[in-house]
PDB file of N, CA and C in Angstrom:
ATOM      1  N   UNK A   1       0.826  -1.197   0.000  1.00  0.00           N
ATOM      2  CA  UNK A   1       0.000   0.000   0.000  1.00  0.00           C
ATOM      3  C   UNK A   1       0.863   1.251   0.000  1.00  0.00           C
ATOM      4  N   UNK A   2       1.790   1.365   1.116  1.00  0.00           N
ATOM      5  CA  UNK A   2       2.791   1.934   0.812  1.00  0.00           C
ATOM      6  C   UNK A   2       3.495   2.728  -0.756  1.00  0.00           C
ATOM      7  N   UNK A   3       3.847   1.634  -1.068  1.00  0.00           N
ATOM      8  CA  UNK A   3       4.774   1.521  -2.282  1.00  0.00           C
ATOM      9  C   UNK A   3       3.402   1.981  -3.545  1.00  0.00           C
ATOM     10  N   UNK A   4       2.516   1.628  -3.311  1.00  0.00           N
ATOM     11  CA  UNK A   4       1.084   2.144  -4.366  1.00  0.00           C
ATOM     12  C   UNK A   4       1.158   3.748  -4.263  1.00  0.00           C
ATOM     13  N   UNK A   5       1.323   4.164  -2.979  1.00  0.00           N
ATOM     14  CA  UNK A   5       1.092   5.867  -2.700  1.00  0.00           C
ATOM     15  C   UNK A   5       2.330   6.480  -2.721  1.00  0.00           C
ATOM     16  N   UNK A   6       3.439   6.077  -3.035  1.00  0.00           N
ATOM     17  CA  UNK A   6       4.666   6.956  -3.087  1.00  0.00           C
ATOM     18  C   UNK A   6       4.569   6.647  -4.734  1.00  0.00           C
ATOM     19  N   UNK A   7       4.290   5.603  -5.508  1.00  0.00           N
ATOM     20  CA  UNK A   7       4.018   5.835  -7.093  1.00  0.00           C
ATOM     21  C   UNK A   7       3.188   6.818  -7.232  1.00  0.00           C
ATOM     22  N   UNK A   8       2.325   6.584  -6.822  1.00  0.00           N
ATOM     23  CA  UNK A   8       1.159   7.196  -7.223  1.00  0.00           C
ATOM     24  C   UNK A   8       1.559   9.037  -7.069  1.00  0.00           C
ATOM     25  N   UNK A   9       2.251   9.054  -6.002  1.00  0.00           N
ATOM     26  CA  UNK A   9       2.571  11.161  -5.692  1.00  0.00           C
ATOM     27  C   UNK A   9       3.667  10.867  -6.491  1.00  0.00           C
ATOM     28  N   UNK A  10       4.800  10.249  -6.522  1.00  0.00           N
ATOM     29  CA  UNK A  10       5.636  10.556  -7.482  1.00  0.00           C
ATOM     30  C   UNK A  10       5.050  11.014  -9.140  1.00  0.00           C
ATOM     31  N   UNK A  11       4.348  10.474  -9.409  1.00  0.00           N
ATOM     32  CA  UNK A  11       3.812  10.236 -10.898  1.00  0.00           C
ATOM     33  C   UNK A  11       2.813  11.721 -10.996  1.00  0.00           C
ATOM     34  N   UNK A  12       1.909  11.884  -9.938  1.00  0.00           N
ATOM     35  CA  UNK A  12       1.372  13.214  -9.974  1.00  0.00           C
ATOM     36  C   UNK A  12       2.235  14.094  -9.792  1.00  0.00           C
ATOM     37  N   UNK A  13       3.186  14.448  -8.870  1.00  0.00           N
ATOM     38  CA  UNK A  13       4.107  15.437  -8.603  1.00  0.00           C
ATOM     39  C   UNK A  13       5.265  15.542 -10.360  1.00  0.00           C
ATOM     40  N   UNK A  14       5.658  14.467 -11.120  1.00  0.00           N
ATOM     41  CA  UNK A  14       6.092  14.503 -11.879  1.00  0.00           C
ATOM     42  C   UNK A  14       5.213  15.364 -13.140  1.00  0.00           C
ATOM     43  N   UNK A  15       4.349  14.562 -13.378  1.00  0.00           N
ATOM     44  CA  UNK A  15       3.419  15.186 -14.284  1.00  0.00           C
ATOM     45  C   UNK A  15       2.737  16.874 -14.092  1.00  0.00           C
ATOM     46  N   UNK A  16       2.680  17.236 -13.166  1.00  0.00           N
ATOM     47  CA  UNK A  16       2.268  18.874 -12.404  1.00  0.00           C
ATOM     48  C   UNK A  16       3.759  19.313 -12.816  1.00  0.00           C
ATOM     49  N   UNK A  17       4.918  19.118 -12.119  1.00  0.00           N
ATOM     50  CA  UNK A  17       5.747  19.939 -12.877  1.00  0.00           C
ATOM     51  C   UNK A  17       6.258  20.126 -14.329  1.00  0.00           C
ATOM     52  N   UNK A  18       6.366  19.188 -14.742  1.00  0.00           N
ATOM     53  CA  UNK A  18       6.272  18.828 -16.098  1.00  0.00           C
ATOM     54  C   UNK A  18       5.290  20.175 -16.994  1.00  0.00           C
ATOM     55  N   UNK A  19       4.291  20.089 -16.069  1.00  0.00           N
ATOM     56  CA  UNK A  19       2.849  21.090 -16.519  1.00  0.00           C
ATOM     57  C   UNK A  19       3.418  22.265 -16.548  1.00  0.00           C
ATOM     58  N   UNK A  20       4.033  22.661 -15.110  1.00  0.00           N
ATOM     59  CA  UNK A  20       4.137  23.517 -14.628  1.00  0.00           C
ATOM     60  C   UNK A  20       5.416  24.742 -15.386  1.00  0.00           C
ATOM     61  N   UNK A  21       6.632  24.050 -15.901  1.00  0.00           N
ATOM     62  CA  UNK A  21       7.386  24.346 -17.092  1.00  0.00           C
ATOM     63  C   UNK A  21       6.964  24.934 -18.285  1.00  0.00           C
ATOM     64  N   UNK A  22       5.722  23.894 -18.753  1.00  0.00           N
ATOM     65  CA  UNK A  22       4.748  24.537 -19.957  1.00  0.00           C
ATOM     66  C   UNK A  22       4.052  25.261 -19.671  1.00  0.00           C
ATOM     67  N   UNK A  23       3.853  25.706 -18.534  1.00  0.00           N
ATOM     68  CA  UNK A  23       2.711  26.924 -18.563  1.00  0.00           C
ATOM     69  C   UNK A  23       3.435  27.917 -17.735  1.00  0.00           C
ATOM     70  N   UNK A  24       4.626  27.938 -17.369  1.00  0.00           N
ATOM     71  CA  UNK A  24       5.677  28.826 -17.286  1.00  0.00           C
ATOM     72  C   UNK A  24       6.325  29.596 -18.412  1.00  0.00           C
ATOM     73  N   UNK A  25       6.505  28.593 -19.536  1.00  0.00           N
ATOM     74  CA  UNK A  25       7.153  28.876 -20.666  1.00  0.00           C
ATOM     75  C   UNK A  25       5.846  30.050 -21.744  1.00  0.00           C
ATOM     76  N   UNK A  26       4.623  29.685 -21.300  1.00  0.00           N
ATOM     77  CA  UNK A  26       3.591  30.281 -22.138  1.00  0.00           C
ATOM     78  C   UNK A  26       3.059  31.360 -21.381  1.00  0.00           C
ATOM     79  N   UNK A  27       3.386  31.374 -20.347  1.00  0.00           N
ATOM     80  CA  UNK A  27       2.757  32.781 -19.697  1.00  0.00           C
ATOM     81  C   UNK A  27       4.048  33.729 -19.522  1.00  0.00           C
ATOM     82  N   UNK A  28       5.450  33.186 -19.614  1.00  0.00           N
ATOM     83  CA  UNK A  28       6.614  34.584 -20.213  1.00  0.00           C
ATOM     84  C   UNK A  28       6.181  34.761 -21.439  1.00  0.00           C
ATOM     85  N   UNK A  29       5.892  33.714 -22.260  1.00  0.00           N
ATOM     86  CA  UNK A  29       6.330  33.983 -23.704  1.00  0.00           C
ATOM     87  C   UNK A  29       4.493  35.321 -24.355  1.00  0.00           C
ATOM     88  N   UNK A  30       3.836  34.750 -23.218  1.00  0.00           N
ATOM     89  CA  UNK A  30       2.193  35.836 -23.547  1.00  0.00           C
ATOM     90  C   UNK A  30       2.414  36.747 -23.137  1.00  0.00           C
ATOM     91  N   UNK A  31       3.235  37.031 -22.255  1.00  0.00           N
ATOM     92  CA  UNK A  31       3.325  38.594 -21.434  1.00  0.00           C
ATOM     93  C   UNK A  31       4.208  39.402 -22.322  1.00  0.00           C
ATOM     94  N   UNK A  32       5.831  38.685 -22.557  1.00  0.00           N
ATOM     95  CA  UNK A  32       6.423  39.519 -23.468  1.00  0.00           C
ATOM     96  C   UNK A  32       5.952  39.717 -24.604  1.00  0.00           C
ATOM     97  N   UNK A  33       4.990  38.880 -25.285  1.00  0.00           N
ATOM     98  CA  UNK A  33       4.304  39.389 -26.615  1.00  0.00           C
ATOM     99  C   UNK A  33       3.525  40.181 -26.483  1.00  0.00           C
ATOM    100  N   UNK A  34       2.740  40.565 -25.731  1.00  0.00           N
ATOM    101  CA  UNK A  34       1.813  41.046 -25.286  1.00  0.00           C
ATOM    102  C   UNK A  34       2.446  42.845 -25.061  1.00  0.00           C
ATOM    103  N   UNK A  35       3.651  42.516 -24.323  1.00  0.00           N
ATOM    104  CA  UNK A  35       4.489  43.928 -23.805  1.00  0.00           C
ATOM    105  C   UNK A  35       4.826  44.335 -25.006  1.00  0.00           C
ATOM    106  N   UNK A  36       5.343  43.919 -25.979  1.00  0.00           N
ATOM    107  CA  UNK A  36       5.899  44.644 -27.865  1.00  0.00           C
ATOM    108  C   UNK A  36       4.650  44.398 -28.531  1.00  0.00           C
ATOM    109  N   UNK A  37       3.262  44.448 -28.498  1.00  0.00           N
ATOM    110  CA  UNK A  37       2.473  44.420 -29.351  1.00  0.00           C
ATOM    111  C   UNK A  37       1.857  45.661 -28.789  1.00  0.00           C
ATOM    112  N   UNK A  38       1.162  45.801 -27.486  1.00  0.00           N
ATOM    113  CA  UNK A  38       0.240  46.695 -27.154  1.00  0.00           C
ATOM    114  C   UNK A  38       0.952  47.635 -26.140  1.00  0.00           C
ATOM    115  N   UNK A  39       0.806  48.855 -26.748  1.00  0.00           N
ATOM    116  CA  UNK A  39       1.524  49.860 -25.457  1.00  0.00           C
ATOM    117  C   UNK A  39       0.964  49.487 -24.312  1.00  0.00           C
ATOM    118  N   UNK A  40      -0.946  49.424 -24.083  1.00  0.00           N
ATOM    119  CA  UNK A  40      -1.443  49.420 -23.193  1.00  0.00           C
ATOM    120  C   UNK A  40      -1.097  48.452 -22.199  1.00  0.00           C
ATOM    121  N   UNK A  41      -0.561  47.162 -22.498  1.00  0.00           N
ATOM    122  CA  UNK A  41      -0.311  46.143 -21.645  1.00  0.00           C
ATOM    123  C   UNK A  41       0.968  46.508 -20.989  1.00  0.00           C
ATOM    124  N   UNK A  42       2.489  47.555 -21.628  1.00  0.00           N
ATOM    125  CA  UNK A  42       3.545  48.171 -21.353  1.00  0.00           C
ATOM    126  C   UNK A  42       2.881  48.407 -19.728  1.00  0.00           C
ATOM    127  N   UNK A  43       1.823  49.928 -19.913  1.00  0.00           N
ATOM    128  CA  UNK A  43       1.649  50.540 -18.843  1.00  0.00           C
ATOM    129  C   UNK A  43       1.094  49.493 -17.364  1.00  0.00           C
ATOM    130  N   UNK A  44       0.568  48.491 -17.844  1.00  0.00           N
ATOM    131  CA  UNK A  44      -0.172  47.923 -16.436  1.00  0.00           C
ATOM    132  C   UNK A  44       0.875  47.870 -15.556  1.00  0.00           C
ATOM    133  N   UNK A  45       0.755  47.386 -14.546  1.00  0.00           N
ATOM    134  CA  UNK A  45       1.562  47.283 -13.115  1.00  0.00           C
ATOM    135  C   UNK A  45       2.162  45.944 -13.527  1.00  0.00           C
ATOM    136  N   UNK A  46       3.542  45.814 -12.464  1.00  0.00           N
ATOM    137  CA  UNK A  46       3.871  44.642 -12.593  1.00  0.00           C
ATOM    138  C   UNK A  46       3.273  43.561 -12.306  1.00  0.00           C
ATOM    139  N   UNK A  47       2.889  43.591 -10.632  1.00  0.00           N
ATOM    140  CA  UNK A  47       2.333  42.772  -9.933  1.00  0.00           C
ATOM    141  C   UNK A  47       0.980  42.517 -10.969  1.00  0.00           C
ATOM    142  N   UNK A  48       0.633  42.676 -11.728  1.00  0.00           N
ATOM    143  CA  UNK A  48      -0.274  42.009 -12.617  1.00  0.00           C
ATOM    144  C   UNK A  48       0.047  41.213 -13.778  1.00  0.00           C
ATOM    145  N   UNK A  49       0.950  42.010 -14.145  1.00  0.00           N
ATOM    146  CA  UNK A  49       1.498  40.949 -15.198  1.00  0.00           C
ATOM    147  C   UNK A  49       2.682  39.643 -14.876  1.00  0.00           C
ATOM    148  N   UNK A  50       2.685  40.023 -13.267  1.00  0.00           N
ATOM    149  CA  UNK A  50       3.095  38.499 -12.138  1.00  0.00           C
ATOM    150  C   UNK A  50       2.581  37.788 -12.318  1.00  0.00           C
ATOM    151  N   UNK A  51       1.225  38.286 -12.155  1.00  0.00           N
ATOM    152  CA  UNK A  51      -0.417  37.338 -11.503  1.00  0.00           C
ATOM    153  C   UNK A  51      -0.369  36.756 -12.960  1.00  0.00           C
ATOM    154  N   UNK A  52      -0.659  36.980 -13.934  1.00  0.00           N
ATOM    155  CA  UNK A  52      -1.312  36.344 -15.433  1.00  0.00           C
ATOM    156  C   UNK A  52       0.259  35.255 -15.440  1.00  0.00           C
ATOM    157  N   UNK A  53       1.190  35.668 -15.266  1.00  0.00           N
ATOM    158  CA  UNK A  53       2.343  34.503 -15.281  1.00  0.00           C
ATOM    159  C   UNK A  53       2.141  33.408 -14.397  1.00  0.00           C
ATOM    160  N   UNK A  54       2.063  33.649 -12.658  1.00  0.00           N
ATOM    161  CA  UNK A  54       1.754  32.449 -11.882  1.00  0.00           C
ATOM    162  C   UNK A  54       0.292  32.278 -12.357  1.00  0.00           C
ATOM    163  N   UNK A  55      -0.349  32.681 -12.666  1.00  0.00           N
ATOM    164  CA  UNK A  55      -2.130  31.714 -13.223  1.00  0.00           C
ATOM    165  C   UNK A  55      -2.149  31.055 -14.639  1.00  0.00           C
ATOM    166  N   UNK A  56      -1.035  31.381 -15.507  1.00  0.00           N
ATOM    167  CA  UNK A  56      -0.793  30.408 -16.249  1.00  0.00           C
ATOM    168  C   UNK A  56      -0.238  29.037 -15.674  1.00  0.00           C
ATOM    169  N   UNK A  57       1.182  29.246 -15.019  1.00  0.00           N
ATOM    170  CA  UNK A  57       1.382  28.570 -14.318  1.00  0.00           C
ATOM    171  C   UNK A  57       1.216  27.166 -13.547  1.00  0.00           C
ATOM    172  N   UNK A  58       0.398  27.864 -12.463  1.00  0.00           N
ATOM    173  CA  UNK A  58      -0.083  27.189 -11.771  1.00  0.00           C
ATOM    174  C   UNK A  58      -1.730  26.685 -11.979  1.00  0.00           C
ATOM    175  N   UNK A  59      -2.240  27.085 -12.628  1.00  0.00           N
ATOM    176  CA  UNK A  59      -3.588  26.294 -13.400  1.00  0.00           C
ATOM    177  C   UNK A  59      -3.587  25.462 -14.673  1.00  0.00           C
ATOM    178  N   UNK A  60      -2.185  25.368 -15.250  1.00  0.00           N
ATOM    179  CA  UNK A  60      -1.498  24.362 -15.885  1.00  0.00           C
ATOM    180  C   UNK A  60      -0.983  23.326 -15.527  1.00  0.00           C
ATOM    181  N   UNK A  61      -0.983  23.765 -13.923  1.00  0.00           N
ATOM    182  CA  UNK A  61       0.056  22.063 -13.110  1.00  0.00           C
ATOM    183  C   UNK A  61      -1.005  22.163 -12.614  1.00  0.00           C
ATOM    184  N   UNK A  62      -2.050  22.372 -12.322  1.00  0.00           N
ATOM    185  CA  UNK A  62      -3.278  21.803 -11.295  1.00  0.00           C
ATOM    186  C   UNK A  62      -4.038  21.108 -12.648  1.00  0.00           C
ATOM    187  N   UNK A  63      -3.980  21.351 -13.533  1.00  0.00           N
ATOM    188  CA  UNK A  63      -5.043  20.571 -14.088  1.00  0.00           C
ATOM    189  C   UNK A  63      -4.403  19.336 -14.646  1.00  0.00           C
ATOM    190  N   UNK A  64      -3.210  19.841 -15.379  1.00  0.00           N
ATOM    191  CA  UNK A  64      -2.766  18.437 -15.421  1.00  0.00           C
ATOM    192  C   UNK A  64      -2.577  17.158 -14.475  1.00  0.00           C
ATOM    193  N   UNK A  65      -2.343  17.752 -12.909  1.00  0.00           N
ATOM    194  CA  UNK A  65      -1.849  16.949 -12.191  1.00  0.00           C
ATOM    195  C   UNK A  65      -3.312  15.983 -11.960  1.00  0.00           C
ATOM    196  N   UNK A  66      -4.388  16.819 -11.819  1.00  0.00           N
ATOM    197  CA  UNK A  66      -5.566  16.061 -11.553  1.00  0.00           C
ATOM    198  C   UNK A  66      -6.099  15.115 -13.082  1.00  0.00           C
ATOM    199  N   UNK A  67      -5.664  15.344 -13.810  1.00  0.00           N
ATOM    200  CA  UNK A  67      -5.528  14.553 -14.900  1.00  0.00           C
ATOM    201  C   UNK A  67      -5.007  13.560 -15.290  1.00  0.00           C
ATOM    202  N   UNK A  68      -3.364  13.061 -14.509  1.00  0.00           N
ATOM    203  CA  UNK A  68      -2.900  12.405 -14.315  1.00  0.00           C
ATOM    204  C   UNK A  68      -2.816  11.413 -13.262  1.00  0.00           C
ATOM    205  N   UNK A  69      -3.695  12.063 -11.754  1.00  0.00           N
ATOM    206  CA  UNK A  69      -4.349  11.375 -11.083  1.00  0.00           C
ATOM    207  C   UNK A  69      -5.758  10.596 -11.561  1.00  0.00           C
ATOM    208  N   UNK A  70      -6.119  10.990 -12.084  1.00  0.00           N
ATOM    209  CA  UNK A  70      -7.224   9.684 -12.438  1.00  0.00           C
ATOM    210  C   UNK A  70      -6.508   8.661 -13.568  1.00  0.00           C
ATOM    211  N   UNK A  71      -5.748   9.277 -14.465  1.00  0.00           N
ATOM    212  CA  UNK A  71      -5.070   8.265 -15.628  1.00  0.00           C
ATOM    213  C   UNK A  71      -4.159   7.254 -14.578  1.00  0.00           C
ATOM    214  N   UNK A  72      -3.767   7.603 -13.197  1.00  0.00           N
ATOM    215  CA  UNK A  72      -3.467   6.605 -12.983  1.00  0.00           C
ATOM    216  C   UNK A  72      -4.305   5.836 -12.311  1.00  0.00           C
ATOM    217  N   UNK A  73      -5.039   6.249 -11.642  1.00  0.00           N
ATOM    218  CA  UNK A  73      -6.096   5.583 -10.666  1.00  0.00           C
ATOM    219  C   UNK A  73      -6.493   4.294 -12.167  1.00  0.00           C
ATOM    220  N   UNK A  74      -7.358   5.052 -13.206  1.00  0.00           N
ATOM    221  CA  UNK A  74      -7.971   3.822 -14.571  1.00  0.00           C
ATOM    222  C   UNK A  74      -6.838   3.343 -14.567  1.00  0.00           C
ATOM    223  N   UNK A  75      -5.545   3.371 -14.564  1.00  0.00           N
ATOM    224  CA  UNK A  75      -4.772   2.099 -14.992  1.00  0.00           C
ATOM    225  C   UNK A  75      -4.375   1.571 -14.199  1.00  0.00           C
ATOM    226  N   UNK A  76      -4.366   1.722 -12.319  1.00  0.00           N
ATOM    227  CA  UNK A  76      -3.606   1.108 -11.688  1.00  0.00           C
ATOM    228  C   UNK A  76      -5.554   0.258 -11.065  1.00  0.00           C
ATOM    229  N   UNK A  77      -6.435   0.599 -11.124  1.00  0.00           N
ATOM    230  CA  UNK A  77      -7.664  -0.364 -10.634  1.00  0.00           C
ATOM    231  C   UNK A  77      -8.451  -0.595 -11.986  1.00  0.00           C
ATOM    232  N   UNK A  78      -8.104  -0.455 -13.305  1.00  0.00           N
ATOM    233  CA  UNK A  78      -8.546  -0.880 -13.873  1.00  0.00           C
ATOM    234  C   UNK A  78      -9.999  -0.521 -14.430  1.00  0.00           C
ATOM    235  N   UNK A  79     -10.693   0.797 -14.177  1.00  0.00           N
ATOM    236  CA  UNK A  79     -11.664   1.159 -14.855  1.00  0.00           C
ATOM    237  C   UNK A  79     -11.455   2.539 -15.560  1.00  0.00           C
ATOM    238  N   UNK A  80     -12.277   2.012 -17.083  1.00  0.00           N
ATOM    239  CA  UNK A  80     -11.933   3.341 -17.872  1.00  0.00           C
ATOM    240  C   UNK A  80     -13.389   2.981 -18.714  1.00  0.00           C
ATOM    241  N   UNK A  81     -13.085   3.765 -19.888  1.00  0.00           N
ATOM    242  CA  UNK A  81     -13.885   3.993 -20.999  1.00  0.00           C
ATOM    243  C   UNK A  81     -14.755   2.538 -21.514  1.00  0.00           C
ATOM    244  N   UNK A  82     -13.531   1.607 -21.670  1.00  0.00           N
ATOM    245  CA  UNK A  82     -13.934   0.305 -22.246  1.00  0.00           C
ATOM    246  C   UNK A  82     -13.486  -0.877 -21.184  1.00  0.00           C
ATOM    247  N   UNK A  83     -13.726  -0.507 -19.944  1.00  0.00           N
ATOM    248  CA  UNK A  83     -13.738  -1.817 -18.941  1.00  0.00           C
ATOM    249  C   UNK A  83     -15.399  -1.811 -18.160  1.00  0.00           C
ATOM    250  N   UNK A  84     -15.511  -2.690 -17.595  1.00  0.00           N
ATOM    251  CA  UNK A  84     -16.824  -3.105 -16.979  1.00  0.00           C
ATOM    252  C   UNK A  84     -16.869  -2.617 -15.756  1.00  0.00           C
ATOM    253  N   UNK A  85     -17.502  -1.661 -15.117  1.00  0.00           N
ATOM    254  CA  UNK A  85     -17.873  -0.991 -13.355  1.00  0.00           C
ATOM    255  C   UNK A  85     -17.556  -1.906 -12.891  1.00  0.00           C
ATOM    256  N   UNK A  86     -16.717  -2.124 -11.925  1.00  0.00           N
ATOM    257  CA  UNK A  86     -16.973  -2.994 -10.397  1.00  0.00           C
ATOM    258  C   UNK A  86     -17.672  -2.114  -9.452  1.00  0.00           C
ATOM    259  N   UNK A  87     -18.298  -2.772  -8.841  1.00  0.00           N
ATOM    260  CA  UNK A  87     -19.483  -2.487  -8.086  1.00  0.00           C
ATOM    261  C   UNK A  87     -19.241  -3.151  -6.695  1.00  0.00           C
ATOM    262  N   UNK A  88     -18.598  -2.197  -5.511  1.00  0.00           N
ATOM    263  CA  UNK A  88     -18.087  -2.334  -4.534  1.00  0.00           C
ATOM    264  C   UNK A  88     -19.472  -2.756  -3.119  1.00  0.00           C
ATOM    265  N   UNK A  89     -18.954  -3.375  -2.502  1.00  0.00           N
ATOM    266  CA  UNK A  89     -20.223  -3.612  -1.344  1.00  0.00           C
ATOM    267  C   UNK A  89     -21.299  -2.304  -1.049  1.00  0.00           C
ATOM    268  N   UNK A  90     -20.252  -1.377  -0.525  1.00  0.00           N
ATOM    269  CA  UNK A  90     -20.591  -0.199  -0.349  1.00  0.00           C
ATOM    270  C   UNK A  90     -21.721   0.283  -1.408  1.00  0.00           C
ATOM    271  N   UNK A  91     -21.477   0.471  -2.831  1.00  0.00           N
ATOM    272  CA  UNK A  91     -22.474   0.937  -3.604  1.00  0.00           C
ATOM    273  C   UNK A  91     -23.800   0.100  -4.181  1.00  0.00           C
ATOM    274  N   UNK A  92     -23.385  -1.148  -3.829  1.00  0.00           N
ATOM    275  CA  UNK A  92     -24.751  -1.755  -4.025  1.00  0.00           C
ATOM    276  C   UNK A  92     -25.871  -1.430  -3.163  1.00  0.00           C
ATOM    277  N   UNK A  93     -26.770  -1.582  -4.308  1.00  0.00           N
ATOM    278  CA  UNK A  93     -28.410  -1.888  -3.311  1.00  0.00           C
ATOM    279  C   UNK A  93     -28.682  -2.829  -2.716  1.00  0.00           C
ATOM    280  N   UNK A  94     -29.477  -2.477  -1.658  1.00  0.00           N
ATOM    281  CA  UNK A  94     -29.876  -3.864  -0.399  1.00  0.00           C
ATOM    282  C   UNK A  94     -30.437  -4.927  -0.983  1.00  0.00           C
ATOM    283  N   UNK A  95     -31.362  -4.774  -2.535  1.00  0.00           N
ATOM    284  CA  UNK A  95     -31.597  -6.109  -3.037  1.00  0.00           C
ATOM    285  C   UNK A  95     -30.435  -7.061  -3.632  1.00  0.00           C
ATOM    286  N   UNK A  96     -29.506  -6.778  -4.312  1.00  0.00           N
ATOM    287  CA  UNK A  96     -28.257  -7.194  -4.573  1.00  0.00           C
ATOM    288  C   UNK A  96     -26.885  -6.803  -4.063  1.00  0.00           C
ATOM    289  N   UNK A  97     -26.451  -7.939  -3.187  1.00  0.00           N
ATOM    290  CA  UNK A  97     -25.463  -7.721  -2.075  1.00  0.00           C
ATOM    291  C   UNK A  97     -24.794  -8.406  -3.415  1.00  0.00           C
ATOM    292  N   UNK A  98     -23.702  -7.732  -2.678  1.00  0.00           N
ATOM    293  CA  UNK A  98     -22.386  -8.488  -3.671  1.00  0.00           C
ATOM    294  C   UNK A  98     -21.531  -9.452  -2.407  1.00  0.00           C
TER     295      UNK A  98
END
């Protein structure tokens, strides 16, 4: 069980940064385009054109990471698109106990 949950954060923590690079790389590369295209974006404050960098960022490694948490969950228990529900004690109805 152990050894299931240190894969399992390794593999999310891998994949979020991974994210987190690419949406680092796209929120410098939107801001400086953004700064030589439109004077108006020149004048804003910094601390805003911070914020649009960490919310690229970091809503690039949050989504991926939760993305990669379920891709592993379907491959490490085995339900996805084209496998059959297991149907745990818990969710059955009182007429059919499993």
């Amino acid at each position: 069980m152990l050894r299931t949950n240190l894969l399992f954060s390794r593999y999310v923590l891998t994949k979020g940064a991974q994210a987190s690079v690419v949406g680092l790389a796209v929120g410098v590369g939107a801001v400086y385009l953004a700064g030589r295209r439109w004077p108006a974006f020149r004048q804003m404050p910094l601390p805003f054109k911070a914020f649009l960098i960490s919310a690229s960022t970091g809503g690039t490694a949050l989504t991926v990471a939760d993305r990669a948490s379920l891709a592993f969950e379907r491959q490490r228990y085995g339900y996805g698109a084209n496998t059959e529900k297991v149907v745990l004690p818990a969710d059955s109805d009182w007429k059919h106990r499993v």
